[in-house]
Every structure is written in structure tokens, then in C-alpha cells.
C-alpha atoms as a PDB file:
ATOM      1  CA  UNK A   1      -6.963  13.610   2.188  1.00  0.00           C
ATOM      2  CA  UNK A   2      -8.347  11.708  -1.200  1.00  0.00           C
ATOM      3  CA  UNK A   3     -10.210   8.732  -0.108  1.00  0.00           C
ATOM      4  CA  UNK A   4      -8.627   5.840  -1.510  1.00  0.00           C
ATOM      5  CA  UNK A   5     -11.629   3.722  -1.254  1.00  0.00           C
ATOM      6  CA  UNK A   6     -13.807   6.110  -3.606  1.00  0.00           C
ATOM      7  CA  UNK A   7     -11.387   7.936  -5.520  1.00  0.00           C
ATOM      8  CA  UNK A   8      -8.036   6.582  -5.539  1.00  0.00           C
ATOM      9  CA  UNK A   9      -9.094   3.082  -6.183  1.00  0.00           C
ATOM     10  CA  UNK A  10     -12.007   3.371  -8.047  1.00  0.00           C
ATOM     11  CA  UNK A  11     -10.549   5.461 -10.497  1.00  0.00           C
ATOM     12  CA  UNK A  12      -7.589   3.398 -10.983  1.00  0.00           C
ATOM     13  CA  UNK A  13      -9.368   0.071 -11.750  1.00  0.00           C
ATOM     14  CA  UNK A  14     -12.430   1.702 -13.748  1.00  0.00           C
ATOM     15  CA  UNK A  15     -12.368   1.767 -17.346  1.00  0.00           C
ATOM     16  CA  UNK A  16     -12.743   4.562 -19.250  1.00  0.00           C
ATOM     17  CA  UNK A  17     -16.680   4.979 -19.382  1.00  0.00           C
ATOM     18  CA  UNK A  18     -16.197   6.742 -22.628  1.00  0.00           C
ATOM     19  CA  UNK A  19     -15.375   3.638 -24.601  1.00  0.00           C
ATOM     20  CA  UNK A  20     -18.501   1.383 -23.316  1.00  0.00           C
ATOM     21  CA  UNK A  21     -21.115   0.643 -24.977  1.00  0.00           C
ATOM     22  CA  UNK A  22     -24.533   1.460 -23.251  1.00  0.00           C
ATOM     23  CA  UNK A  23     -27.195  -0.692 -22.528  1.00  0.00           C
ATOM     24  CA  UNK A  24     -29.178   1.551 -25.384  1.00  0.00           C
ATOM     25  CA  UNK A  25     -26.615   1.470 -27.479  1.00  0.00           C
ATOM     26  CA  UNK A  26     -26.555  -2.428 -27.899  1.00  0.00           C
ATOM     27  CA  UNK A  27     -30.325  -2.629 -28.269  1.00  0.00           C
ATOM     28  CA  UNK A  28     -30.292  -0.009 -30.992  1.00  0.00           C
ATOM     29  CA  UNK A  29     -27.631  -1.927 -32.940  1.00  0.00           C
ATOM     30  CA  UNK A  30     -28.277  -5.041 -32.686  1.00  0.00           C
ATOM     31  CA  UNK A  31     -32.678  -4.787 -32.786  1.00  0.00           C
ATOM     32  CA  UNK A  32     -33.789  -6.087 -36.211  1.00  0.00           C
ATOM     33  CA  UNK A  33     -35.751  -3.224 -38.180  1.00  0.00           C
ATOM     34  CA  UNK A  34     -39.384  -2.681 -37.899  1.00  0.00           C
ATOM     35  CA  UNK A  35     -42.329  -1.561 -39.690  1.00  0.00           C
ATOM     36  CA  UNK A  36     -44.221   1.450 -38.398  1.00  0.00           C
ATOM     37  CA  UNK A  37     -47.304  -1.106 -37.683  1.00  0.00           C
ATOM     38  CA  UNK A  38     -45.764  -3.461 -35.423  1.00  0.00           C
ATOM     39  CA  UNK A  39     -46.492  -3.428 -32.036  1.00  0.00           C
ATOM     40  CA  UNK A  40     -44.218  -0.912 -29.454  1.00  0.00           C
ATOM     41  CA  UNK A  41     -44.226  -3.825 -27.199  1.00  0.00           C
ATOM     42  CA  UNK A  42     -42.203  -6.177 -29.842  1.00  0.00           C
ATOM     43  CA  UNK A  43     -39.351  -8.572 -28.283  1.00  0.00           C
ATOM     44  CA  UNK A  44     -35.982  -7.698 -29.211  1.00  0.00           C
ATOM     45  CA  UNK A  45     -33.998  -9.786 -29.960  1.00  0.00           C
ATOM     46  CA  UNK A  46     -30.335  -9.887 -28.667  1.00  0.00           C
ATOM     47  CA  UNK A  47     -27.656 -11.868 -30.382  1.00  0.00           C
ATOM     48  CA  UNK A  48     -24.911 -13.586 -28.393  1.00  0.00           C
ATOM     49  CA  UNK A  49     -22.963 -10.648 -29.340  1.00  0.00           C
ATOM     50  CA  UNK A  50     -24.771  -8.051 -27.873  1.00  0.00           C
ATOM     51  CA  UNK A  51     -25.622 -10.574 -24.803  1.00  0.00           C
ATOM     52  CA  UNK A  52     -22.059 -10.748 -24.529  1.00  0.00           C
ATOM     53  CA  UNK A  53     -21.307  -7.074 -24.271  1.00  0.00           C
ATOM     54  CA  UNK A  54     -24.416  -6.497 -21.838  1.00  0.00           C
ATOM     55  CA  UNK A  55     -23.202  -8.681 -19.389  1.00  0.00           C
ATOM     56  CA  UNK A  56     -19.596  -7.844 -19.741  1.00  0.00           C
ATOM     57  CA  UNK A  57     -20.944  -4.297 -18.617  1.00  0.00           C
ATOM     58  CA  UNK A  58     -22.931  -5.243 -15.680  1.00  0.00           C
ATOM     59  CA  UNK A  59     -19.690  -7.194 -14.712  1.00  0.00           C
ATOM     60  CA  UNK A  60     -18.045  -3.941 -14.883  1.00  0.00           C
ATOM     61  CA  UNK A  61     -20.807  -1.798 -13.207  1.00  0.00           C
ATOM     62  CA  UNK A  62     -20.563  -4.480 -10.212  1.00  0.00           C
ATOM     63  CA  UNK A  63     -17.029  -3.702  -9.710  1.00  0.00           C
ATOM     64  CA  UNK A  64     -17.284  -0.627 -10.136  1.00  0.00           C
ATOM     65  CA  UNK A  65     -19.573  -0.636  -7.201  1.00  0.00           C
ATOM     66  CA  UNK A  66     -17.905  -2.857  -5.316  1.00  0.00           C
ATOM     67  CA  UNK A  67     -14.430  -1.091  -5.162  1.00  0.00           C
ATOM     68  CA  UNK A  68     -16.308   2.582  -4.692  1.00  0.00           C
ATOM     69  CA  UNK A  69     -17.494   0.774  -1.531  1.00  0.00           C
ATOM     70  CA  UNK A  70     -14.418  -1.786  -0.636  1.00  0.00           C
ATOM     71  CA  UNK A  71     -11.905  -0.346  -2.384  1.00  0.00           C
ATOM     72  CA  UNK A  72      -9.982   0.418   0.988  1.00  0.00           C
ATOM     73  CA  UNK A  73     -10.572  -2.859   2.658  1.00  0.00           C
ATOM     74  CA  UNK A  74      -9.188  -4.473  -0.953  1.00  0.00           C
ATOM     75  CA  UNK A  75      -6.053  -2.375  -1.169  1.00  0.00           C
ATOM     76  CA  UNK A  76      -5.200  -3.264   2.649  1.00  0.00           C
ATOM     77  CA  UNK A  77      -5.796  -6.563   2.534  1.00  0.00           C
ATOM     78  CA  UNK A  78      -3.581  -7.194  -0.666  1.00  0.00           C
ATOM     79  CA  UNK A  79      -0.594  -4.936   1.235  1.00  0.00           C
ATOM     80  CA  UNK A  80      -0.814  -5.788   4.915  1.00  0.00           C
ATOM     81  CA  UNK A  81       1.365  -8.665   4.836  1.00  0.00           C
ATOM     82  CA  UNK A  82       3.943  -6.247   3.687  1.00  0.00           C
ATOM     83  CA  UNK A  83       3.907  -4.209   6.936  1.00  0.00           C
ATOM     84  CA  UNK A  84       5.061  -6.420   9.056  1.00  0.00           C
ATOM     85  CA  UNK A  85       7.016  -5.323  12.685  1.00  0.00           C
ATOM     86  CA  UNK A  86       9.692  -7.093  14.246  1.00  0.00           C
ATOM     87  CA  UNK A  87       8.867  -8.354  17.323  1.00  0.00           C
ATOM     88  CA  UNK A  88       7.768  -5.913  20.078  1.00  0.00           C
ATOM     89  CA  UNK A  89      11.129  -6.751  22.254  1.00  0.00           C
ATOM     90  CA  UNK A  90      11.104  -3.112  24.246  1.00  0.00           C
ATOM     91  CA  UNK A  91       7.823  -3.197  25.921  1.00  0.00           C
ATOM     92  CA  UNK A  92       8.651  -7.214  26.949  1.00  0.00           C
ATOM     93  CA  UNK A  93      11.248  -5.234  29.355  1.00  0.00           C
ATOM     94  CA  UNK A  94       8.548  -4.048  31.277  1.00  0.00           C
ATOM     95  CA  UNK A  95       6.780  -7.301  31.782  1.00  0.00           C
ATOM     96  CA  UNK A  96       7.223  -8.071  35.525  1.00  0.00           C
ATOM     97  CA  UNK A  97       5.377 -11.593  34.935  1.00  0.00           C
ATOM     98  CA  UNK A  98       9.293 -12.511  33.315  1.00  0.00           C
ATOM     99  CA  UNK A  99      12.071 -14.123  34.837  1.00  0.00           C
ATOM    100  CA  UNK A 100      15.262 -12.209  35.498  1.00  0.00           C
ATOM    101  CA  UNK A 101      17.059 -14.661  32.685  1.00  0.00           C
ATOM    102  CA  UNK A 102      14.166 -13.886  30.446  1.00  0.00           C
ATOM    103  CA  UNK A 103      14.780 -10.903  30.523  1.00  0.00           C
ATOM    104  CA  UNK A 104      18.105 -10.879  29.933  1.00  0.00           C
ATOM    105  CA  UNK A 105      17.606 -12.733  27.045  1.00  0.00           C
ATOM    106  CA  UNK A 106      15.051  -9.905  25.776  1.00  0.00           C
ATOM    107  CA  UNK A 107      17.554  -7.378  26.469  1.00  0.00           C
ATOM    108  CA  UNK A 108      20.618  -9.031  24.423  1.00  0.00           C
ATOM    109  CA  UNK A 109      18.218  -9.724  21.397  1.00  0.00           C
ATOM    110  CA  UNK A 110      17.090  -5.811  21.594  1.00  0.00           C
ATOM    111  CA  UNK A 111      20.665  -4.891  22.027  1.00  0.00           C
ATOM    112  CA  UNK A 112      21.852  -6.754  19.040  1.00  0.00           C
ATOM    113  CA  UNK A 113      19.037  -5.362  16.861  1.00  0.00           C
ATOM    114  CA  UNK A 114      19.965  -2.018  17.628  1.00  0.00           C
ATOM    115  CA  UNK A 115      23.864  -2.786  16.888  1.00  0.00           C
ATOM    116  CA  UNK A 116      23.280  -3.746  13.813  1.00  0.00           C
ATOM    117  CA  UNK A 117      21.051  -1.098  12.725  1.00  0.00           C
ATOM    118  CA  UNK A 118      22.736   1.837  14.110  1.00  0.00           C
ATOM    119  CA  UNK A 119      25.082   1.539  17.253  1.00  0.00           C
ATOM    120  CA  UNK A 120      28.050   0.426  15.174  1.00  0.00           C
ATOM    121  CA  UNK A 121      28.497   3.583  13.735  1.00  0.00           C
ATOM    122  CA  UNK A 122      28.949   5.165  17.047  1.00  0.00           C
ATOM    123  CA  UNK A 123      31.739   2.460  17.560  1.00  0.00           C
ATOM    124  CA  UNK A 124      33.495   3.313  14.666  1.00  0.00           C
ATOM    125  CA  UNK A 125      36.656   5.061  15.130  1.00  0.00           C
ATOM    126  CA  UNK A 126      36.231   7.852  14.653  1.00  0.00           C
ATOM    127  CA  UNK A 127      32.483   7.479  15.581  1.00  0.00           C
ATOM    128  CA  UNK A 128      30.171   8.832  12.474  1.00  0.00           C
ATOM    129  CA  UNK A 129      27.149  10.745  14.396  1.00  0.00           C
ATOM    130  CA  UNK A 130      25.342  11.510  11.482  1.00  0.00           C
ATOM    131  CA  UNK A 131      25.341   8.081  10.311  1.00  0.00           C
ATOM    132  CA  UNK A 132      23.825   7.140  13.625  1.00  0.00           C
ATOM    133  CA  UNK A 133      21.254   9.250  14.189  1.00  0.00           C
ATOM    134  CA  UNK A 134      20.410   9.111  10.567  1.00  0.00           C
ATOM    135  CA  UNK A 135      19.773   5.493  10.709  1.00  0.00           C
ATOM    136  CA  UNK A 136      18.358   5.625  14.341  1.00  0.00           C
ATOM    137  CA  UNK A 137      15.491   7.534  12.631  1.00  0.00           C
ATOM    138  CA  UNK A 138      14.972   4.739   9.852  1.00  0.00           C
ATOM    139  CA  UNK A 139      15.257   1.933  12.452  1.00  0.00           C
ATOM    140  CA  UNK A 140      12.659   3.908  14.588  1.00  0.00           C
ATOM    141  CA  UNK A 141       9.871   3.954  11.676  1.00  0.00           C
ATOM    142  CA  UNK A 142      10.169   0.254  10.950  1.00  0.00           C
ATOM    143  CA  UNK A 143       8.995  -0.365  14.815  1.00  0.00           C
ATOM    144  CA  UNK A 144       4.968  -1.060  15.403  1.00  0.00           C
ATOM    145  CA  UNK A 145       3.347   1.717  17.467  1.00  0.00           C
ATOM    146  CA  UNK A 146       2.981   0.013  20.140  1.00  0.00           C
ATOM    147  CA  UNK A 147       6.681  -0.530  21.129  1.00  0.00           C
ATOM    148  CA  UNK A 148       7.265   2.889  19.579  1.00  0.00           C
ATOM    149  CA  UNK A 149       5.247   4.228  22.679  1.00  0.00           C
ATOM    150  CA  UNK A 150       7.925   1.924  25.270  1.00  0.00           C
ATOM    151  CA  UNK A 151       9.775   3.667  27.852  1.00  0.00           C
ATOM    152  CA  UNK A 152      12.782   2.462  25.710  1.00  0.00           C
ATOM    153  CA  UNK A 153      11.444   4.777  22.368  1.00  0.00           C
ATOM    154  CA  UNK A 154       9.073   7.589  23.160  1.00  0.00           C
ATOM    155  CA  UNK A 155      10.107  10.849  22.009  1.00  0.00           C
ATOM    156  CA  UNK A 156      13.371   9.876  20.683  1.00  0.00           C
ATOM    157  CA  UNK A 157      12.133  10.154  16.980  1.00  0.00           C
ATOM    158  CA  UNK A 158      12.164  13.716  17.157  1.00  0.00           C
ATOM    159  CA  UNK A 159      15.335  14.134  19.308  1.00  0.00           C
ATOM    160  CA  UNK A 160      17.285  11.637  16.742  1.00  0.00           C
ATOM    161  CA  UNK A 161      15.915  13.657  13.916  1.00  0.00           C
ATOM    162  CA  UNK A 162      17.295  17.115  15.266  1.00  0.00           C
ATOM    163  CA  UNK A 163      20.392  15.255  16.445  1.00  0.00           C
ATOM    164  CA  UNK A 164      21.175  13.977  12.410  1.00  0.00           C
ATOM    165  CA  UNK A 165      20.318  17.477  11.371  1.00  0.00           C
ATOM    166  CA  UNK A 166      22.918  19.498  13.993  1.00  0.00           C
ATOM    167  CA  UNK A 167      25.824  16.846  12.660  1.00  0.00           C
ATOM    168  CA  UNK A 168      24.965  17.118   9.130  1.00  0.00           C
ATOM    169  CA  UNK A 169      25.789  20.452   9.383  1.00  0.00           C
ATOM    170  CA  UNK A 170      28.800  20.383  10.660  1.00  0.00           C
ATOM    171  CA  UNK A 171      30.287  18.278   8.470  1.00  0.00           C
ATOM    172  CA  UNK A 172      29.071  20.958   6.139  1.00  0.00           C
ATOM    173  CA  UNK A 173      26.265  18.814   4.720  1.00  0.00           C
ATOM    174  CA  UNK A 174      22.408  19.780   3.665  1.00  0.00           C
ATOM    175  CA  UNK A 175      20.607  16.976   5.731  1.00  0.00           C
ATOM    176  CA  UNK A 176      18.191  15.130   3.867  1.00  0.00           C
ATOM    177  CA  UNK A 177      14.460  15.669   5.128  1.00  0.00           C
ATOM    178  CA  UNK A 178      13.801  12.822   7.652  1.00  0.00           C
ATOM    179  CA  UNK A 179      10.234  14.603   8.688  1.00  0.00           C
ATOM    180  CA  UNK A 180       8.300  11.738   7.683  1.00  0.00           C
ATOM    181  CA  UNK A 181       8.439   8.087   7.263  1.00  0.00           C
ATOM    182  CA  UNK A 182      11.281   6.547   5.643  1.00  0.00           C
ATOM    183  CA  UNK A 183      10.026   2.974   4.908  1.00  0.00           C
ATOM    184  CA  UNK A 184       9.182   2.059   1.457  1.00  0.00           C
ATOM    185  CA  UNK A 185       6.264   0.189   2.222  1.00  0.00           C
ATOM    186  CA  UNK A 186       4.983   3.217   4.427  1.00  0.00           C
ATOM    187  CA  UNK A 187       5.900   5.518   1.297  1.00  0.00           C
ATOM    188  CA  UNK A 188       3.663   3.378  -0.499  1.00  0.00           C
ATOM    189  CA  UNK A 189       0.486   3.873   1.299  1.00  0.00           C
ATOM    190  CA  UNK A 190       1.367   8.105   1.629  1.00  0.00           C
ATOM    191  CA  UNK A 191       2.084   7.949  -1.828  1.00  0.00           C
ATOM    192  CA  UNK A 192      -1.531   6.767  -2.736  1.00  0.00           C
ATOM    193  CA  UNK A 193      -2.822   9.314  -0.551  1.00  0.00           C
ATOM    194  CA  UNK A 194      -1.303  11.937  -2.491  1.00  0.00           C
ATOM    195  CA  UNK A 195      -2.262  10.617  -6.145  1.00  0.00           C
ATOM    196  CA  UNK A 196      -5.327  10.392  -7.596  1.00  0.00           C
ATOM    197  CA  UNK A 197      -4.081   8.240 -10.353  1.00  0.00           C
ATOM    198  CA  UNK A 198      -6.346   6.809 -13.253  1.00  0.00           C
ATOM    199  CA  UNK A 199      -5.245   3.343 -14.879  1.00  0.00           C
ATOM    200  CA  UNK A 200      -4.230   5.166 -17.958  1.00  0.00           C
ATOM    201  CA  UNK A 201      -1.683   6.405 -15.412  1.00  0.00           C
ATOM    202  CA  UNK A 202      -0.935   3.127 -13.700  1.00  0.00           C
ATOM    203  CA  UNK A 203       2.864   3.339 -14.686  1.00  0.00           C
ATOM    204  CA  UNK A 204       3.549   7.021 -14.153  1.00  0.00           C
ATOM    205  CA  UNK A 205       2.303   6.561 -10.465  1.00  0.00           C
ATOM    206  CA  UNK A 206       4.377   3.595  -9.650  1.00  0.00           C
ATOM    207  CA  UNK A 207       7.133   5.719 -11.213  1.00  0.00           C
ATOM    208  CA  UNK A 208       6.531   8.136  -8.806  1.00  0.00           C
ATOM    209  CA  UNK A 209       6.860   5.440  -5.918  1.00  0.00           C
ATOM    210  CA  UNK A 210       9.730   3.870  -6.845  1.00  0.00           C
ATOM    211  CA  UNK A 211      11.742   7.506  -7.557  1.00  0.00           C
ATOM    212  CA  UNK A 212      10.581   8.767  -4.500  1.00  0.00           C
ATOM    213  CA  UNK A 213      11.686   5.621  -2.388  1.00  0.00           C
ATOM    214  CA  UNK A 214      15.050   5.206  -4.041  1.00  0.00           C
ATOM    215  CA  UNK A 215      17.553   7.268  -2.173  1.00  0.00           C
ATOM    216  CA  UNK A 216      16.263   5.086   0.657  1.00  0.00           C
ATOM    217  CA  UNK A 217      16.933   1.953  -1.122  1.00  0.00           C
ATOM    218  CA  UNK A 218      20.258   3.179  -1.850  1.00  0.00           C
ATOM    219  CA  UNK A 219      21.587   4.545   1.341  1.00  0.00           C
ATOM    220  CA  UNK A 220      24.113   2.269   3.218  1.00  0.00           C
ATOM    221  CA  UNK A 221      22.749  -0.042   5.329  1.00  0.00           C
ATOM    222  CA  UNK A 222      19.272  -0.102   3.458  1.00  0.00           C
ATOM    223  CA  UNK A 223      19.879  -3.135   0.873  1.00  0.00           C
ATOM    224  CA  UNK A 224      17.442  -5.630   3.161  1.00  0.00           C
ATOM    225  CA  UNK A 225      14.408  -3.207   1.846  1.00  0.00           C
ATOM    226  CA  UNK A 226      14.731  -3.867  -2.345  1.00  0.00           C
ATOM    227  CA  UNK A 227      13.157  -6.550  -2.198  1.00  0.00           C
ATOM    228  CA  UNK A 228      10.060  -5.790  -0.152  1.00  0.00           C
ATOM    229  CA  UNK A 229       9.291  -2.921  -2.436  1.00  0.00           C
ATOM    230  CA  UNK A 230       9.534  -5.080  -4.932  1.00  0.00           C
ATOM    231  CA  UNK A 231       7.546  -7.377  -3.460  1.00  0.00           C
ATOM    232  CA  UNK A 232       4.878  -4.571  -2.954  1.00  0.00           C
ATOM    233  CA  UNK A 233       4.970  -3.357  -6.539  1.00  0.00           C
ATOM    234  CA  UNK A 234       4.440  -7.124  -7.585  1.00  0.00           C
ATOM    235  CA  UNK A 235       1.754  -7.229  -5.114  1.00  0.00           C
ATOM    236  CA  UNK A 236      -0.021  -3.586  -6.675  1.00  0.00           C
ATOM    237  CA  UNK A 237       0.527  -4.772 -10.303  1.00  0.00           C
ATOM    238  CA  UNK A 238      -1.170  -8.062  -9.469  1.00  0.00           C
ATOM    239  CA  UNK A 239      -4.074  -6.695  -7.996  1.00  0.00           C
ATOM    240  CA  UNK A 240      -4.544  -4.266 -11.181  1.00  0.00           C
ATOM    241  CA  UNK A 241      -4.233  -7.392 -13.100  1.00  0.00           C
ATOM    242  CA  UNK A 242      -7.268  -8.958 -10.834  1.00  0.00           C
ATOM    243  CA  UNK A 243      -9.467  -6.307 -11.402  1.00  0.00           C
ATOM    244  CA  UNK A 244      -8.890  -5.636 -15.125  1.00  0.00           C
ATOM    245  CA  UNK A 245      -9.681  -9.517 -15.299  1.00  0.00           C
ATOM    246  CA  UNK A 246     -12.824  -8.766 -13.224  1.00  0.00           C
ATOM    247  CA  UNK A 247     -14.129  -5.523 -15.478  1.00  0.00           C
ATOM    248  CA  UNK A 248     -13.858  -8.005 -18.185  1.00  0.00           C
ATOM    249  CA  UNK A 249     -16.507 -10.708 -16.767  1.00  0.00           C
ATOM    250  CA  UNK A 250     -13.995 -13.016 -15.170  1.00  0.00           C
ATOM    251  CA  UNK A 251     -16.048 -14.319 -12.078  1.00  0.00           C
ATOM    252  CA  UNK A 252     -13.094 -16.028 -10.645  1.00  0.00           C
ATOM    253  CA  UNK A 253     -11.320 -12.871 -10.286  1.00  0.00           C
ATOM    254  CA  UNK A 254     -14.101 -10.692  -9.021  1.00  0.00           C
ATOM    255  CA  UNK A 255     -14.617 -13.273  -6.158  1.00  0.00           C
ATOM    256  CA  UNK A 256     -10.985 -12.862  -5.253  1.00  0.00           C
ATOM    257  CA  UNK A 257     -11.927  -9.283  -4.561  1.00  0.00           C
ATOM    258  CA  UNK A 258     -14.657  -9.800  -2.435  1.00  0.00           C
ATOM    259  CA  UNK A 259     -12.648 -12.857  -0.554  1.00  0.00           C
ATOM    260  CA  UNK A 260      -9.976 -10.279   0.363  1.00  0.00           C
ATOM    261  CA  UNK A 261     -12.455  -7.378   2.881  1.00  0.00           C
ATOM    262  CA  UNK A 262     -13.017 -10.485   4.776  1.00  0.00           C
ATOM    263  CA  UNK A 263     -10.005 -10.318   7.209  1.00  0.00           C
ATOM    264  CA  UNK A 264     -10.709  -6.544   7.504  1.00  0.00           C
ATOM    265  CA  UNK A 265     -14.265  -7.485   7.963  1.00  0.00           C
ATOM    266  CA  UNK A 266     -13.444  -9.777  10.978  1.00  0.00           C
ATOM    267  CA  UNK A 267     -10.588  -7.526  12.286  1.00  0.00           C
ATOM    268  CA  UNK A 268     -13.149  -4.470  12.375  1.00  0.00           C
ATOM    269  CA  UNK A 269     -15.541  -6.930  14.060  1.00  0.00           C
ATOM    270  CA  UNK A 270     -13.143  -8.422  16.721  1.00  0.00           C
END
């Protein structure tokens, strides 16, 4: 698996060494000529020019840095509040520290979530099986892991999966390949896994997201999840935006990139 924090990342918000200038480089244009009989030691010399430039490239040789070491802890930071759960209802069913009415109350919330997102099409008449299991799977892969692993959900993932496949085929239908995760957001992060994409690239890779996500954006039921892809191409476009500031000497933004590995910073430390 590419590394996003050294590869990924760093490649994407780097500039293309090619077109900097070198610290060398500056001196040489930019030192005023010399007779053969001055001193080696002579002071050179910079105009604001060539200051300018110099420190513009440390700028960039400090992010550089930064992101081959933080790049991760950046990335996640900026997309985390995207992958939100709803609320872990099925293991709360366990919890013998509830009332009998709390409970209940657990239990009708759960059962309406699950009506909505995929029960209804087994009460359909006649009741559309694919459609169920199909969207079983989806609603599965927006739960956390944690209530994923209830008594409610374990194992049914694959069962549901195998279930949509058998009725696909007999309505004489290829079923679509619901092996892996079918969230946007969660297509997101595989996606970056699987690209090492430059910033010369930047819009060919978020092509690639948004044509690989949008038969799940357009399939019944999904309309709720346009706008939180949206939302996480916004965020992924703005965080280009803060580190293209930052290459260029903008202090403000590079401080914005070191202010967002503190919650994974704590997190790891808690």
C-alpha cells in the first residue's frame, strides 16, 4: 500500500523541484562581479530579490518536510469530520444497565432506521429482494465498527452480499460488485491509496473519485450522499489551496497545517 503520508501527499502538494531556483543559483545571479584579487571570503550581497526567492524556498523545503512527516495526520484531520456514524443504536440493546422503556425506545429508533434504508422494499408488493439486500449492504458500510461487530450485524455483510448476488441473477441481471465499501467518503480514502497522484494531476485524480463514486450517487435511495462528497471534494481542494499558499511563504497557512496533527496528536496520546 503507497503511504499517503510520504508519497501520496507529499507528492501532491510539492512543487515541481525542476522549476526552483537553488540556493547556488541565486548567489551566482545576483553576486556583483569580482576581480581576481579580491578576497575569497568577500560578502555577497543579496538583493531583496534574491532574499525573496531564498526564503520563499526554505518556506517550501519546510513543507516539504513537514507533510513527508505529517502528511497523514494532515489529510485525516481535514476529512474526519466527514466520516461520521450514526449513532451506535444496536449494541445499546445489549446494555442491561437500561430500562425496559429505554429500550424500547432504542429498538423503535433502530427499527425505523432500517425501514427507511432497506426494509421497505421487502414490503413492497411484490417485495423487490434485490433492492433489499442491495441496499442492506450500503446501509451496513455506513455503520461504525463497533456496532458493526453487535449481535444485531455480525456476519450479515457477507450473507446480504451473496443474497443481492443470487436475486440479481434471477431477474437475469449482472450484479454490480458490492465486495468493498460503497460509501463515497470511504471511496475517498481507498481511492488515495491507490493513486500516487502529483499536483500536476490534482484534477485527473479527483476525476477518478468522483467517476468511480457516481453510480453510487445515482442509485435510488442514495441522493442524501451528493452532498457529502461534495463536501469532501471542497474539503480536498481547500487543503491543496492551503498548502500551495504555504509553498509560497504564506506563514498563516503553513501554521494551519501544523494546527491540524494536533487532534491526531492527542487522540494517539489518549
Amino acid at each position: 500500500m503507497i503511504s499517503v503520508s510520504t508519497t501520496a501527499l507529499y507528492n501532491a502538494y510539492s512543487s515541481d523541484m525542476s522549476t526552483r531556483k537553488t540556493v547556488s543559483t541565486i548567489v551566482d545571479e545576483k553576486t556583483p562581479e569580482t576581480s581576481s584579487s579580491e578576497s575569497p571570503t568577500a560578502i555577497v550581497n543579496l538583493s531583496n530579490e534574491a532574499i525573496s526567492a531564498l526564503e520563499k524556498y526554505k518556506a517550501s523545503a519546510t513543507v516539504d518536510q513537514f507533510l513527508k512527516e505529517h502528511g497523514r495526520e494532515v489529510y485525516e484531520s481535514t476529512m474526519n469530520s466527514l466520516k461520521g456514524y450514526p449513532e451506535n443504536l444496536a449494541s445499546k440493546l445489549n446494555d442491561k444497565s437500561l430500562s425496559e422503556k429505554e429500550l424500547t425506545a432504542i429498538q423503535n429508533a433502530l427499527t425505523e432506521r432500517e425501514m427507511n434504508a432497506f426494509m421497505k422494499y421487502a414490503r413492497q408488493d411484490p417485495p423487490d429482494m434485490k433492492m433489499f439486500f442491495e441496499k442492506y449492504v450500503e446501509y451496513l458500510d455506513t455503520l461504525s465498527p463497533e456496532e458493526l461487530l453487535s449481535q444485531r450485524y455480525i456476519g450479515q455483510r457477507a450473507v446480504a452480499e451473496q443474497q443481492y448476488q443470487h436475486f440479481a441473477r434471477e431477474q437475469g441481471e449482472t450484479p454490480d460488485d458490492l465486495s468493498s465499501a460503497q460509501h463515497p467518503i470511504t471511496s475517498l480514502f481507498e481511492l488515495l491509496k491507490e493513486v500516487d497522484f502529483t499536483v500536476e494531476d490534482k484534477n485527473g485524480f479527483l476525476k477518478k473519485y468522483e467517476d468511480k463514486v457516481s453510480s453510487i450517487l445515482n442509485r435510488e435511495g442514495n441522493e442524501n450522499l451528493k452532498p457529502l462528497s461534495d463536501e469532501a471534494v471542497e474539503k480536498l481542494n481547500n487543503l491543496f489551496s492551503i498548502i500551495s499558499a504555504a509553498h509560497e511563504g504564506d506563514k498563516a497557512a503553513f501554521e494551519k497545517l501544523q494546527s491540524a496533527i494536533k487532534p491526531a496528536e492527542i487522540e494517539k496520546r489518549t
